[in-house]
PDB file of N, CA and C in Angstrom:
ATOM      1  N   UNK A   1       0.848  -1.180   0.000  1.00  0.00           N
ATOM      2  CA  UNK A   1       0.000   0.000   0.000  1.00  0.00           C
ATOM      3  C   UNK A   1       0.889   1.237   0.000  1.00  0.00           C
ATOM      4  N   UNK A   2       0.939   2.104  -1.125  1.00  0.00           N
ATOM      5  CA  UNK A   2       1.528   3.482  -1.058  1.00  0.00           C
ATOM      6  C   UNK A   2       0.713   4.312  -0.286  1.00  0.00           C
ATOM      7  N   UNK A   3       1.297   5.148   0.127  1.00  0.00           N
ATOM      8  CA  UNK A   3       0.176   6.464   0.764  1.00  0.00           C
ATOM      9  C   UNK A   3       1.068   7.001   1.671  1.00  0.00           C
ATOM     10  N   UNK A   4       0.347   7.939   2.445  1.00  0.00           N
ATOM     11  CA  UNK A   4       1.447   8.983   3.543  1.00  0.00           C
ATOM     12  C   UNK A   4       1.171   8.214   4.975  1.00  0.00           C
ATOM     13  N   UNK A   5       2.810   8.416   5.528  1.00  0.00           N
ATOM     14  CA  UNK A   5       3.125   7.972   6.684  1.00  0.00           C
ATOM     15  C   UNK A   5       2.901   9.184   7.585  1.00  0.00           C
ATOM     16  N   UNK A   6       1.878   8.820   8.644  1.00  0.00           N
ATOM     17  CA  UNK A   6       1.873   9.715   9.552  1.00  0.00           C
ATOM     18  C   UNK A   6       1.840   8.728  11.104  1.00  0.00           C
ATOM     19  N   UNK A   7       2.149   9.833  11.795  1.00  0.00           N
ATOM     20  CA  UNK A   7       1.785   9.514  13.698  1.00  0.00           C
ATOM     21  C   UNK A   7       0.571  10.334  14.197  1.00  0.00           C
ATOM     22  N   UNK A   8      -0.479   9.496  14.537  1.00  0.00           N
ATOM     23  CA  UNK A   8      -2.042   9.608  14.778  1.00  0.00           C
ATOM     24  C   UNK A   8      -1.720  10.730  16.156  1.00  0.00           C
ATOM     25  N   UNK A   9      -2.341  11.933  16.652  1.00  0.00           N
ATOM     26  CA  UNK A   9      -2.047  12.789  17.622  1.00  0.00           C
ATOM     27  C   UNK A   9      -3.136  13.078  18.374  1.00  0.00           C
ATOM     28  N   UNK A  10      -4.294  11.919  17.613  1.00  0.00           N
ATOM     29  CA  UNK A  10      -5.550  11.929  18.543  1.00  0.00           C
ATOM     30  C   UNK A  10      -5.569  11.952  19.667  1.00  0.00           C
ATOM     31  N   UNK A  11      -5.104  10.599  19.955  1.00  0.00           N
ATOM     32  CA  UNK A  11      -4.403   9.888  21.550  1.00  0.00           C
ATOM     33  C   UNK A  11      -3.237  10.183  22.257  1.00  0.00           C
ATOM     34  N   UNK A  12      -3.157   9.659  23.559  1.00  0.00           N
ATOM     35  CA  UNK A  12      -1.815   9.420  23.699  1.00  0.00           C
ATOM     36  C   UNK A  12      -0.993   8.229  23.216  1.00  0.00           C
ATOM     37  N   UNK A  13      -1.311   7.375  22.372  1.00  0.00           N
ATOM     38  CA  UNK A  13      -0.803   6.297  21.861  1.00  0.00           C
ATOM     39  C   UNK A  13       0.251   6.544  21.145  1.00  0.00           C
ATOM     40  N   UNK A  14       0.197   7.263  20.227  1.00  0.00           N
ATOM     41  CA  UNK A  14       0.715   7.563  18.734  1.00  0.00           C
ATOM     42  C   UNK A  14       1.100   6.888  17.695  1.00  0.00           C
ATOM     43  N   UNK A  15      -0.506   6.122  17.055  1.00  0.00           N
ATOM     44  CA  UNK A  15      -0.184   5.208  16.418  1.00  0.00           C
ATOM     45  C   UNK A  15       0.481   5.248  15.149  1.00  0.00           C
ATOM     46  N   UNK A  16       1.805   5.016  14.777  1.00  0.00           N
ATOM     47  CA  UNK A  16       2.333   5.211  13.466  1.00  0.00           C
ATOM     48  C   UNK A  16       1.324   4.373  12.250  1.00  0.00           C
ATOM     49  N   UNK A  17       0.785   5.130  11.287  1.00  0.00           N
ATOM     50  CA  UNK A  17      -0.028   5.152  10.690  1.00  0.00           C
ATOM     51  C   UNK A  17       0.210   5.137   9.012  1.00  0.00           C
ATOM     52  N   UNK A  18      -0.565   4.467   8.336  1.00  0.00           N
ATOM     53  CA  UNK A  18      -0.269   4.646   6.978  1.00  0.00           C
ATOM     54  C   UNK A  18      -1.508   4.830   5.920  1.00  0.00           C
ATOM     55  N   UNK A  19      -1.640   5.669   5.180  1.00  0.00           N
ATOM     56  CA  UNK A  19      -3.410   5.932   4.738  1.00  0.00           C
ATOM     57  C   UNK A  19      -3.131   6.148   3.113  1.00  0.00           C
ATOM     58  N   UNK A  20      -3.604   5.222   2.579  1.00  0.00           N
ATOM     59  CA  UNK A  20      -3.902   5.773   0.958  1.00  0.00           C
ATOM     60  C   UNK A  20      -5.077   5.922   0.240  1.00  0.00           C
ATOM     61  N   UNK A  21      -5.537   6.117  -0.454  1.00  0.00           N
ATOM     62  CA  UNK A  21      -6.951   6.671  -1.360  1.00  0.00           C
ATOM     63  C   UNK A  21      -7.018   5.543  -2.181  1.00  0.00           C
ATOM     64  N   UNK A  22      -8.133   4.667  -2.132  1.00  0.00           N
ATOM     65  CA  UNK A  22      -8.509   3.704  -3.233  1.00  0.00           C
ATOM     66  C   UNK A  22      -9.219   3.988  -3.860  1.00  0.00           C
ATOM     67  N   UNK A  23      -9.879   2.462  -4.347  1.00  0.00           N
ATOM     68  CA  UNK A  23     -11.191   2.942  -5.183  1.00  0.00           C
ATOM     69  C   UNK A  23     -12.140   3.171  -4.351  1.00  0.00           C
ATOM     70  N   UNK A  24     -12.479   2.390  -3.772  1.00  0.00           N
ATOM     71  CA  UNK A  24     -13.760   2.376  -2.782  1.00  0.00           C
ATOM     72  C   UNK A  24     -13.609   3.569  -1.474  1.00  0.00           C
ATOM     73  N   UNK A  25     -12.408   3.965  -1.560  1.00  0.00           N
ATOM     74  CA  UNK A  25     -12.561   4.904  -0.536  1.00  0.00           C
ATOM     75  C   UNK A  25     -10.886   5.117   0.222  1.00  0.00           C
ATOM     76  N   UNK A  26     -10.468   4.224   1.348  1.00  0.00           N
ATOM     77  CA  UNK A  26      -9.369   4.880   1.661  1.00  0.00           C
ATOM     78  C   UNK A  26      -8.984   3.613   2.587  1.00  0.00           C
ATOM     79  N   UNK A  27      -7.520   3.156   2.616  1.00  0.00           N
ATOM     80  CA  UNK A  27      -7.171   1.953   3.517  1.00  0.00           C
ATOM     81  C   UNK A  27      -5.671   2.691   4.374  1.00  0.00           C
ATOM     82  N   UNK A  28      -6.201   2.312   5.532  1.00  0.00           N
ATOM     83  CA  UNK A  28      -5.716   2.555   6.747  1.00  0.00           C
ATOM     84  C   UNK A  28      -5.074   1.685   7.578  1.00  0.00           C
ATOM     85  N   UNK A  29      -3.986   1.685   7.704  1.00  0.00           N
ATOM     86  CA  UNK A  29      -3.196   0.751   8.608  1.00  0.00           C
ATOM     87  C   UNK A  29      -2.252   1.117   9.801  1.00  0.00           C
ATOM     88  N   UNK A  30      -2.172   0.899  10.842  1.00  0.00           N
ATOM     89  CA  UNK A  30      -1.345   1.025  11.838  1.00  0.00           C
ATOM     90  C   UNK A  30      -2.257   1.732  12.870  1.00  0.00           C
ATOM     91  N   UNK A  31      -3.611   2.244  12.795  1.00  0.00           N
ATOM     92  CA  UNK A  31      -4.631   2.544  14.081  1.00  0.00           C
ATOM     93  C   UNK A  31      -4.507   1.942  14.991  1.00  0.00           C
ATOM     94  N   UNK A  32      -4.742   1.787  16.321  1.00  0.00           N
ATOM     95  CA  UNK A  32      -5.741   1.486  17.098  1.00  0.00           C
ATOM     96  C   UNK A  32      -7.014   1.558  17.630  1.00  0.00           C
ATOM     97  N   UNK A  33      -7.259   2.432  17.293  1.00  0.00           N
ATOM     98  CA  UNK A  33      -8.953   3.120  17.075  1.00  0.00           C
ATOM     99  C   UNK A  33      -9.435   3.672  16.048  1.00  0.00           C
ATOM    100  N   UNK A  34     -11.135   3.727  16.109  1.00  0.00           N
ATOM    101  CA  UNK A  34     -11.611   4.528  14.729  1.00  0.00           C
ATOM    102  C   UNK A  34     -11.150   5.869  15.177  1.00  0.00           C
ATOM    103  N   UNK A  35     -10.687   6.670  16.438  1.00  0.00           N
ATOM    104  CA  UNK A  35     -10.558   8.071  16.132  1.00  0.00           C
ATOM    105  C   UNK A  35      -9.183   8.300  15.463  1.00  0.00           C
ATOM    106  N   UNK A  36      -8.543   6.843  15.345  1.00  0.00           N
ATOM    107  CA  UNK A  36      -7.286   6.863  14.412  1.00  0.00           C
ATOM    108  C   UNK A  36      -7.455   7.159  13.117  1.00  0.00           C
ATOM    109  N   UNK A  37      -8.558   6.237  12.896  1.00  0.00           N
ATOM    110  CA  UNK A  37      -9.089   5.952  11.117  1.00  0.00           C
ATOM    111  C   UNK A  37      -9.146   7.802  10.590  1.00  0.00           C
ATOM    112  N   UNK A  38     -10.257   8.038  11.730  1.00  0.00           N
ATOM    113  CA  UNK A  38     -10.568   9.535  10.935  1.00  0.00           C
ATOM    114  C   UNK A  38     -10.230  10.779  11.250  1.00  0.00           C
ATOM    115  N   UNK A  39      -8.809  10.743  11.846  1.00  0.00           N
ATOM    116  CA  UNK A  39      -7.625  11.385  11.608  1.00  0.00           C
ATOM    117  C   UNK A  39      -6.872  11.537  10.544  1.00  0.00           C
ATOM    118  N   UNK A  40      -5.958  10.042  10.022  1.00  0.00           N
ATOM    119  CA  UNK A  40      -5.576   9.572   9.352  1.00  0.00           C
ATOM    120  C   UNK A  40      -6.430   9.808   7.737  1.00  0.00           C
ATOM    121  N   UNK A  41      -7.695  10.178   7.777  1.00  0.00           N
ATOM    122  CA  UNK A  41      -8.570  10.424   6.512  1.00  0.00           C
ATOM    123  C   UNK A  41      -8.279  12.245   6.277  1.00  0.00           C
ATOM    124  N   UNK A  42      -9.025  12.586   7.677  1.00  0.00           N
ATOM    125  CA  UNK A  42      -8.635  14.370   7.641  1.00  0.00           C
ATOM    126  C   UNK A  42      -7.640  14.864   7.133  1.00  0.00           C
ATOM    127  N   UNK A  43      -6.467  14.009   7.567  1.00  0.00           N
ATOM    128  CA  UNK A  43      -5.087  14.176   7.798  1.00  0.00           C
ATOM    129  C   UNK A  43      -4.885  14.463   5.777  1.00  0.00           C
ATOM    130  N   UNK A  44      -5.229  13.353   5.529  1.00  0.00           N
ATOM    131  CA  UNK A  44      -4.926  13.414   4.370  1.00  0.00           C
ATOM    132  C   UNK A  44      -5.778  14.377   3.538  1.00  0.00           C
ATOM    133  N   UNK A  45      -6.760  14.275   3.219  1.00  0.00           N
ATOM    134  CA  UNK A  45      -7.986  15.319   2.793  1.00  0.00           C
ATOM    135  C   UNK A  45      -7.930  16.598   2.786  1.00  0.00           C
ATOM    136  N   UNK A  46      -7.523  17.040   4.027  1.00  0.00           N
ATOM    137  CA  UNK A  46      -7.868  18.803   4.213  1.00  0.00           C
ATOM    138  C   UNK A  46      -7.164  18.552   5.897  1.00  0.00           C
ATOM    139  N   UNK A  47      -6.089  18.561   5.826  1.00  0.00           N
ATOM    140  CA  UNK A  47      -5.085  18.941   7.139  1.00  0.00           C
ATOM    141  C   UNK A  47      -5.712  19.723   8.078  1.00  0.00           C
ATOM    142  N   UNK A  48      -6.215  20.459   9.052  1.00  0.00           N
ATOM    143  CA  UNK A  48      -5.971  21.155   9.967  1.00  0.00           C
ATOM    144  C   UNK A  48      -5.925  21.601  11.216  1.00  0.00           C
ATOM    145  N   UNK A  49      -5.192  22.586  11.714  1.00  0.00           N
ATOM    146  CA  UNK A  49      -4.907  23.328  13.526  1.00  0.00           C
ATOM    147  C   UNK A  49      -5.137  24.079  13.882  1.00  0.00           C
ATOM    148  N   UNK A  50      -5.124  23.760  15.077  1.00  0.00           N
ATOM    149  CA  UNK A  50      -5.902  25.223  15.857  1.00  0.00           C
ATOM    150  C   UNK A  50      -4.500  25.975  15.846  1.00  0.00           C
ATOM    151  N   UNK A  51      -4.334  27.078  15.661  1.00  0.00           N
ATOM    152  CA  UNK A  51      -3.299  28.019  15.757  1.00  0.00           C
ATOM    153  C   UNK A  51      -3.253  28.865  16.898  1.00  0.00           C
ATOM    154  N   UNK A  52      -2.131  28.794  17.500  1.00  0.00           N
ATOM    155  CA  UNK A  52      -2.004  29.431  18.953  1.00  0.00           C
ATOM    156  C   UNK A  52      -0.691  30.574  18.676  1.00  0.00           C
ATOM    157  N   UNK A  53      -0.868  31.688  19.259  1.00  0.00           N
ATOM    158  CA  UNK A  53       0.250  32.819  19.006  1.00  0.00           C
ATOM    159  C   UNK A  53      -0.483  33.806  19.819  1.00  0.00           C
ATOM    160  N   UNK A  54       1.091  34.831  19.720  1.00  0.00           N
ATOM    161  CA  UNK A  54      -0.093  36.196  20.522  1.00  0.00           C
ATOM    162  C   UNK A  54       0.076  37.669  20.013  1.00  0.00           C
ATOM    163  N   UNK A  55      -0.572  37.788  20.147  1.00  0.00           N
ATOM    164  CA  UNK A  55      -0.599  39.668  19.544  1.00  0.00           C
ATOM    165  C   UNK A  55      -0.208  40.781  20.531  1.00  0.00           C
ATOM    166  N   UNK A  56       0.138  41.841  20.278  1.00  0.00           N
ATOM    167  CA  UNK A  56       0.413  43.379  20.944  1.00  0.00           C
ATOM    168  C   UNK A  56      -0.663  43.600  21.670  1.00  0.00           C
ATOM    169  N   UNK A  57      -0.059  43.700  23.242  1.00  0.00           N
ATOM    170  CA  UNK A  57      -1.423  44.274  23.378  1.00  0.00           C
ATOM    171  C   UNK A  57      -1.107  45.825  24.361  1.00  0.00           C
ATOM    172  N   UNK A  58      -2.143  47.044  23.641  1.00  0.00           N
ATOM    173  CA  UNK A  58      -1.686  48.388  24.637  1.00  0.00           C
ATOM    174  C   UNK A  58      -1.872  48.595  25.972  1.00  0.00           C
ATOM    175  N   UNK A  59      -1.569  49.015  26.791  1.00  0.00           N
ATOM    176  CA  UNK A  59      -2.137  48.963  28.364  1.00  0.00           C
ATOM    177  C   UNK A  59      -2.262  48.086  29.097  1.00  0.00           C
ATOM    178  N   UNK A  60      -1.412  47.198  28.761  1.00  0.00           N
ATOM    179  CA  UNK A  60      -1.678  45.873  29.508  1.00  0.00           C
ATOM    180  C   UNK A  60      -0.336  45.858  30.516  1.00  0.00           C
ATOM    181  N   UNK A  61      -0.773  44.293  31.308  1.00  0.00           N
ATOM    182  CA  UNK A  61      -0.077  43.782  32.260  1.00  0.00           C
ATOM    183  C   UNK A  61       1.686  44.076  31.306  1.00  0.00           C
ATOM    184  N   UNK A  62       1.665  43.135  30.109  1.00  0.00           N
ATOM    185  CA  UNK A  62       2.734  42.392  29.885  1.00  0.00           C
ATOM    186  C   UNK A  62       2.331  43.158  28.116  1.00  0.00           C
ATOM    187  N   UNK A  63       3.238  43.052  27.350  1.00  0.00           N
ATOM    188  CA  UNK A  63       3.490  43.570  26.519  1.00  0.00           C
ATOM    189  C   UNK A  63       2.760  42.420  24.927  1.00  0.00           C
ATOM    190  N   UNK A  64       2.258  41.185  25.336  1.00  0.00           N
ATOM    191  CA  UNK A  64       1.703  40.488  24.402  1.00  0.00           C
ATOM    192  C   UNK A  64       0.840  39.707  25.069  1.00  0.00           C
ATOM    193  N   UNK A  65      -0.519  39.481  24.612  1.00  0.00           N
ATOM    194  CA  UNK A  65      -1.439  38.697  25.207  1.00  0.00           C
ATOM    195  C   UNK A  65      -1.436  36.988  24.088  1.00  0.00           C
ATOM    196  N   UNK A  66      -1.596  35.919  24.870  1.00  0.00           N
ATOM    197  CA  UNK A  66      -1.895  34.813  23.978  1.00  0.00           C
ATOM    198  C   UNK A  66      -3.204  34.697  22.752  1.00  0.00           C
ATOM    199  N   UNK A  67      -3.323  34.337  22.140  1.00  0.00           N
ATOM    200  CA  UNK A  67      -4.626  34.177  21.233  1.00  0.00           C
ATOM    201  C   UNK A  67      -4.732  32.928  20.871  1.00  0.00           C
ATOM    202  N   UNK A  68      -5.791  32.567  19.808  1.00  0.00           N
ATOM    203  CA  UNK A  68      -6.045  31.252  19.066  1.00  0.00           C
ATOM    204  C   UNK A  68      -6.606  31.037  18.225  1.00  0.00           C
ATOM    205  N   UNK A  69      -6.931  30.172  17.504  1.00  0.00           N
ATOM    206  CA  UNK A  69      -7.982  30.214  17.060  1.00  0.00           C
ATOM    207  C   UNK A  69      -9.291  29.251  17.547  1.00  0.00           C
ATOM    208  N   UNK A  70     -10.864  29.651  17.186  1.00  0.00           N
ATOM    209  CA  UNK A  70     -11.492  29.008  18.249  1.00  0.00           C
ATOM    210  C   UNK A  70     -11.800  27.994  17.533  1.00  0.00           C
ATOM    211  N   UNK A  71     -11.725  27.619  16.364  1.00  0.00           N
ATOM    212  CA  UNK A  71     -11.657  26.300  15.955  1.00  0.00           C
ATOM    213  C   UNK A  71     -10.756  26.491  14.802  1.00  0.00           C
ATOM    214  N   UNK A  72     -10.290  24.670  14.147  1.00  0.00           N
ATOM    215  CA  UNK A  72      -8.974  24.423  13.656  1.00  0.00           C
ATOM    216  C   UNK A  72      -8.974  24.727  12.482  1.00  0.00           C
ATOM    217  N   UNK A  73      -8.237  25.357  11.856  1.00  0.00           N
ATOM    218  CA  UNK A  73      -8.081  25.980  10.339  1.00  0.00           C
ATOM    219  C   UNK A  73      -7.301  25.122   9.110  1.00  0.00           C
ATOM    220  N   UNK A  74      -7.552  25.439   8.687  1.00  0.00           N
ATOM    221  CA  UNK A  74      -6.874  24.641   6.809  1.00  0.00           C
ATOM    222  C   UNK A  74      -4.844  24.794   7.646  1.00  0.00           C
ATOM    223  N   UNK A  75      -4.229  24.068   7.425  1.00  0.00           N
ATOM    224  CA  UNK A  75      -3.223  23.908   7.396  1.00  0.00           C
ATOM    225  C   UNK A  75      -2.322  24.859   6.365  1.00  0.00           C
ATOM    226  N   UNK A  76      -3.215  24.696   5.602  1.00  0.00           N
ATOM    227  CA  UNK A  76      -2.258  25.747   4.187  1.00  0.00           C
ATOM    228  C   UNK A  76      -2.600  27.169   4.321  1.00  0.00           C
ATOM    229  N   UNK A  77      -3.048  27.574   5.217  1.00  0.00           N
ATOM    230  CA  UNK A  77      -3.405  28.815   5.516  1.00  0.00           C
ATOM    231  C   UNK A  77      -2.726  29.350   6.753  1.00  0.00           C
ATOM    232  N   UNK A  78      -2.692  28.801   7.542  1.00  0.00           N
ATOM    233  CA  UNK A  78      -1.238  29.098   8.158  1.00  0.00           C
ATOM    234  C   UNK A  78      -0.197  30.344   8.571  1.00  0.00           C
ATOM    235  N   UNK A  79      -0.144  30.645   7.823  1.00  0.00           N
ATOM    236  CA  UNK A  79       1.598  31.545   7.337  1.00  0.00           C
ATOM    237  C   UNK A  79       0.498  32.915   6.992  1.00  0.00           C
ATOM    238  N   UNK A  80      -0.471  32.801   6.370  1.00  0.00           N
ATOM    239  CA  UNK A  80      -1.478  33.589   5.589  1.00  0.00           C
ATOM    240  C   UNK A  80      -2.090  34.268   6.954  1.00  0.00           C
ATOM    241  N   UNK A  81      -2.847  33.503   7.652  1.00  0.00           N
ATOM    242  CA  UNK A  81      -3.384  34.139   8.951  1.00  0.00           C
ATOM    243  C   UNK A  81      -1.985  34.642  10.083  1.00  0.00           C
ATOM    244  N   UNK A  82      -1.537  33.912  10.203  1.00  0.00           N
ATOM    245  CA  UNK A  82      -0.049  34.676  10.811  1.00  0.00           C
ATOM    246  C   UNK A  82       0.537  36.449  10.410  1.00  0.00           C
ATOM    247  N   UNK A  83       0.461  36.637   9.174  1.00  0.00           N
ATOM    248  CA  UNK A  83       0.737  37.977   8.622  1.00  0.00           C
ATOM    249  C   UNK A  83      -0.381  38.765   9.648  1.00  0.00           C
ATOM    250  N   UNK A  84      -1.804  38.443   9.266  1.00  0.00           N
ATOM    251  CA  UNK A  84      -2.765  39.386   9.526  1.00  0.00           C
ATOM    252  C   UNK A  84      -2.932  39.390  11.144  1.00  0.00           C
ATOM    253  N   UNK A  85      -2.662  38.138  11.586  1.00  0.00           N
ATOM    254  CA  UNK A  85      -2.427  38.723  13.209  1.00  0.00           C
ATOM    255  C   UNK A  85      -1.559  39.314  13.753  1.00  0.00           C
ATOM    256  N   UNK A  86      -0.312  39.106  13.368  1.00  0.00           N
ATOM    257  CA  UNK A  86       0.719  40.377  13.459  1.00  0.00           C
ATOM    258  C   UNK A  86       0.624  41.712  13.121  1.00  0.00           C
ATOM    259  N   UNK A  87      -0.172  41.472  12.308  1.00  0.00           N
ATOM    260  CA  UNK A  87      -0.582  43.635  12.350  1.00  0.00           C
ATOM    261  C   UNK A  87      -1.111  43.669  13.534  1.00  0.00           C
ATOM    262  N   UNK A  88      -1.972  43.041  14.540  1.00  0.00           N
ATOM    263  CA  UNK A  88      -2.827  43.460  15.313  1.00  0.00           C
ATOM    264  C   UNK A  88      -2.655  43.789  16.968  1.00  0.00           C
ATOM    265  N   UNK A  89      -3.467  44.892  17.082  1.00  0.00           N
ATOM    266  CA  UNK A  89      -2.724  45.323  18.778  1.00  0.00           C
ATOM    267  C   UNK A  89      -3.805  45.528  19.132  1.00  0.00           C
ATOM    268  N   UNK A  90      -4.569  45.485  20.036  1.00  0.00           N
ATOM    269  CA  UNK A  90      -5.306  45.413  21.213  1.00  0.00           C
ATOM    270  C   UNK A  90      -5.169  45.925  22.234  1.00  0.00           C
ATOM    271  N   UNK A  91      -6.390  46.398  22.788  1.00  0.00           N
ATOM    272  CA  UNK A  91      -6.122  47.277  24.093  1.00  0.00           C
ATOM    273  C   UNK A  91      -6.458  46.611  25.467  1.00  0.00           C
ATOM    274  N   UNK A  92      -5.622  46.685  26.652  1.00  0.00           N
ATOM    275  CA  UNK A  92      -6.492  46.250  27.773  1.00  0.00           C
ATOM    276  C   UNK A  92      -7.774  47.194  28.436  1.00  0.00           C
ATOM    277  N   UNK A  93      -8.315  46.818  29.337  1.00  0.00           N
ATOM    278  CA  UNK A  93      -8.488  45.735  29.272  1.00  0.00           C
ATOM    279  C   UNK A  93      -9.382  44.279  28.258  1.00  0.00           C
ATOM    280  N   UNK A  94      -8.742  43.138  28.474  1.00  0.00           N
ATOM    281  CA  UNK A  94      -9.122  41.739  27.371  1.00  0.00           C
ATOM    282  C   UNK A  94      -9.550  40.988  28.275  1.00  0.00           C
ATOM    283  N   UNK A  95     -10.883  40.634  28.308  1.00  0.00           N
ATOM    284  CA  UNK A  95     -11.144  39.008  28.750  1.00  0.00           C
ATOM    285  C   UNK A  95     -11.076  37.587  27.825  1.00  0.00           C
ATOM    286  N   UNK A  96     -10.960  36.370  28.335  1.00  0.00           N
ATOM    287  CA  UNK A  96     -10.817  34.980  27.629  1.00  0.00           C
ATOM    288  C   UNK A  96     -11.900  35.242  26.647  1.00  0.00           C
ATOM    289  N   UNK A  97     -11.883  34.558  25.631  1.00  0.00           N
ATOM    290  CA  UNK A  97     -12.649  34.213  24.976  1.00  0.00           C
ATOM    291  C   UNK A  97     -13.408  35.720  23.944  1.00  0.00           C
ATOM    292  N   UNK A  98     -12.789  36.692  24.061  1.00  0.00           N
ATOM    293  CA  UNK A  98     -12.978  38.235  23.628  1.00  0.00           C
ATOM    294  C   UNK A  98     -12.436  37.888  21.495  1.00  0.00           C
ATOM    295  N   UNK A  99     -13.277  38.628  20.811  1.00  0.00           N
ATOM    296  CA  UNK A  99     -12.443  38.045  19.178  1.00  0.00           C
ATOM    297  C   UNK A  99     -12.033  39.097  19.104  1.00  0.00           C
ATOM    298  N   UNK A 100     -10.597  38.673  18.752  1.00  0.00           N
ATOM    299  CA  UNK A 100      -9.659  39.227  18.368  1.00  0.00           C
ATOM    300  C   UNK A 100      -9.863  40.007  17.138  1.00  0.00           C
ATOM    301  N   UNK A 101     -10.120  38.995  15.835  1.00  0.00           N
ATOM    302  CA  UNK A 101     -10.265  39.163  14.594  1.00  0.00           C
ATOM    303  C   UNK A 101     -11.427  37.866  14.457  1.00  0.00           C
ATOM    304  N   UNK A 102     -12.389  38.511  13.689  1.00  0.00           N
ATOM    305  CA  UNK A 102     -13.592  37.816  12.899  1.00  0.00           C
ATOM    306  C   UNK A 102     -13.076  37.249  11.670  1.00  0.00           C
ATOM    307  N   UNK A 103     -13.416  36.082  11.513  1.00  0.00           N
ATOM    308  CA  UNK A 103     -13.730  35.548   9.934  1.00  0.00           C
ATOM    309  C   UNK A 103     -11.906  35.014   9.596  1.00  0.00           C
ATOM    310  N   UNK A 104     -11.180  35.214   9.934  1.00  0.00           N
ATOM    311  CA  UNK A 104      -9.744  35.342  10.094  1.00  0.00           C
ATOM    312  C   UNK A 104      -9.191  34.793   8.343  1.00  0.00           C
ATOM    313  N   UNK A 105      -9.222  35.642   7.607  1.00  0.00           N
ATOM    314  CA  UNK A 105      -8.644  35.206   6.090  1.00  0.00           C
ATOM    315  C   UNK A 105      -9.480  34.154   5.661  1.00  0.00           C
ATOM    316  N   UNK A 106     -10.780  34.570   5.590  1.00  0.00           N
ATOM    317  CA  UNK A 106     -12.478  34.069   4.930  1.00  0.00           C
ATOM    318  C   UNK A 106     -12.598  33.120   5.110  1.00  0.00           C
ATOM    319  N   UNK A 107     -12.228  32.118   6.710  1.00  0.00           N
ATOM    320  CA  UNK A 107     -12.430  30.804   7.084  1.00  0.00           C
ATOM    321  C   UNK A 107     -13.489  30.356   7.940  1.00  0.00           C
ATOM    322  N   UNK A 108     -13.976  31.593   7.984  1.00  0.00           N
ATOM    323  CA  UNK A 108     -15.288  31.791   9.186  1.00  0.00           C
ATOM    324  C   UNK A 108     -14.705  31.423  10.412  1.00  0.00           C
ATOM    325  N   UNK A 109     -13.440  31.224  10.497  1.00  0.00           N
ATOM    326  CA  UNK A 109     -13.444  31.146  12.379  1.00  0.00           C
ATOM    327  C   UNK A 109     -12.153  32.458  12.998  1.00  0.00           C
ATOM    328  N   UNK A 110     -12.891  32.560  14.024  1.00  0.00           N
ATOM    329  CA  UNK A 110     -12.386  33.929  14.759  1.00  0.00           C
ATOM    330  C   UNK A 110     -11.062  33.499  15.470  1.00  0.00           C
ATOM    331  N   UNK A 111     -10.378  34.385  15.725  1.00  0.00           N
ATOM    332  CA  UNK A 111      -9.330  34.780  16.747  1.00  0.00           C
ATOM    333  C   UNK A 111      -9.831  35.127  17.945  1.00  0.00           C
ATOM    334  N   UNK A 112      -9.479  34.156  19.234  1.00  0.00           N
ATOM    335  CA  UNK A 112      -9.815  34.772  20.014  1.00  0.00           C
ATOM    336  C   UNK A 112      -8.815  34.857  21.506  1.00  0.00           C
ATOM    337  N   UNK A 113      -9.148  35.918  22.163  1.00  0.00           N
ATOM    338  CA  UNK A 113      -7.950  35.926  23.503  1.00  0.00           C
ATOM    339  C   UNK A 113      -7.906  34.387  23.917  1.00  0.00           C
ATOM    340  N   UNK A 114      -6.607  33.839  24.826  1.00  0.00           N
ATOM    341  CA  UNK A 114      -7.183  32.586  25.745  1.00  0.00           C
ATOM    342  C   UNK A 114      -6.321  33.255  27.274  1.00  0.00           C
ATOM    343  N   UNK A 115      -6.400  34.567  27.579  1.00  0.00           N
ATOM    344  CA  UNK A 115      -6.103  34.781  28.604  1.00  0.00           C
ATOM    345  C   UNK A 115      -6.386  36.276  29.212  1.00  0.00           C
ATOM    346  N   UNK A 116      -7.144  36.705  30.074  1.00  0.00           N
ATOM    347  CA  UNK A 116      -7.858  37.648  30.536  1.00  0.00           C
ATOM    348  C   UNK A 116      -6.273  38.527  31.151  1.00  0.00           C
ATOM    349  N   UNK A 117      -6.539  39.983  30.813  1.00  0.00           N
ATOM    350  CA  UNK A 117      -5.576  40.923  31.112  1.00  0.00           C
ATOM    351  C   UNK A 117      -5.939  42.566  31.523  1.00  0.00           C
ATOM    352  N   UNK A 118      -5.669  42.537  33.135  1.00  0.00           N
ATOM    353  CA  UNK A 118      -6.297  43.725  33.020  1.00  0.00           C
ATOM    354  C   UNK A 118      -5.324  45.027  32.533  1.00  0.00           C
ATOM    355  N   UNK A 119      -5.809  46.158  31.894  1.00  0.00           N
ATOM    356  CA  UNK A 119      -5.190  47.419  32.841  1.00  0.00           C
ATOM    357  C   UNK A 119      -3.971  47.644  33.365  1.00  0.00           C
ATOM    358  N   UNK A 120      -2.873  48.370  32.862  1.00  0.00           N
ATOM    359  CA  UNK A 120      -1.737  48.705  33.398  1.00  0.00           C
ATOM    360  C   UNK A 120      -2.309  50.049  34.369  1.00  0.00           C
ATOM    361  N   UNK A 121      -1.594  49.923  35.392  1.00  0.00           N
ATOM    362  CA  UNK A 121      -1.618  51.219  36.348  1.00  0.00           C
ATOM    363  C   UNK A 121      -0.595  52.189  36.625  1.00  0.00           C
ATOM    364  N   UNK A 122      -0.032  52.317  35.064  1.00  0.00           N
ATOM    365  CA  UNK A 122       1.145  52.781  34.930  1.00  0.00           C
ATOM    366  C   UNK A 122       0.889  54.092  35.068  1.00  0.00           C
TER     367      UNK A 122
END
C-alpha cells in the first residue's frame, strides 16, 4: 500500500499510521482506534490546527497577550493568517474568549484571547 506515513495525535498512543486513497474509498493501517481511522482520513484530505500565538497588546499587564484560534483551520493557511495577526494590537483591558479578529482570512473562524488581562496602572 503506497500512501502517507503519519503519527495519529488523537491519543496518547501515537499510532504510526499509513493511509492511501482507493477505489472504494481509503485503507488505513497502523490505528488502534476509529478516532485513528478519521484522523488519518482528515489528515490526508484537508489537514488542519488550531493556531495558537499572541498579539500586541496596549495597556496591559505584559506587553503580548496569547490568542487562538477558536476552531482548527486549513493547514495551508497558516503563514497567511499569521501575517494578519501580526498587524494586530489590542487594548487592555481583554477578557478569555474576547475576538480578536472575525472571519480570520475568509475561514469563518475567529481569533480569540485565551487569557484575561487587566489594565496597566502605569
Amino acid at each position: 500500500m503506497q500512501g502517507k506515513e503519519m503519527i495519529c495525535i488523537v491519543c496518547p498512543l501515537g499510532c504510526r499510521m499509513k493511509v492511501s486513497k482507493n477505489e472504494g474509498g481509503y485503507d488505513i493501517a497502523g490505528n488502534k482506534c476509529l478516532r485513528g481511522e478519521d484522523y488519518g482520513i482528515k489528515e490526508l484530505t484537508n489537514p488542519t490546527r488550531i493556531l495558537t500565538t499572541t498579539v500586541k497588546i496596549k495597556n496591559g499587564l505584559l506587553s503580548r497577550i496569547p490568542v487562538k484560534t477558536k476552531e482548527p483551520i486549513p493547514k495551508s493557511k497558516i503563514f497567511q493568517c499569521m501575517k494578519v495577526i501580526n498587524s494586530v494590537e489590542v487594548e487592555a483591558p481583554i477578557s478569555v474568549g474576547d475576538v480578536v479578529i472575525k472571519d480570520i482570512c475568509g475561514t469563518g473562524i475567529d481569533i480569540v484571547v485565551s487569557r484575561s488581562m487587566e489594565e496597566s496602572i502605569n
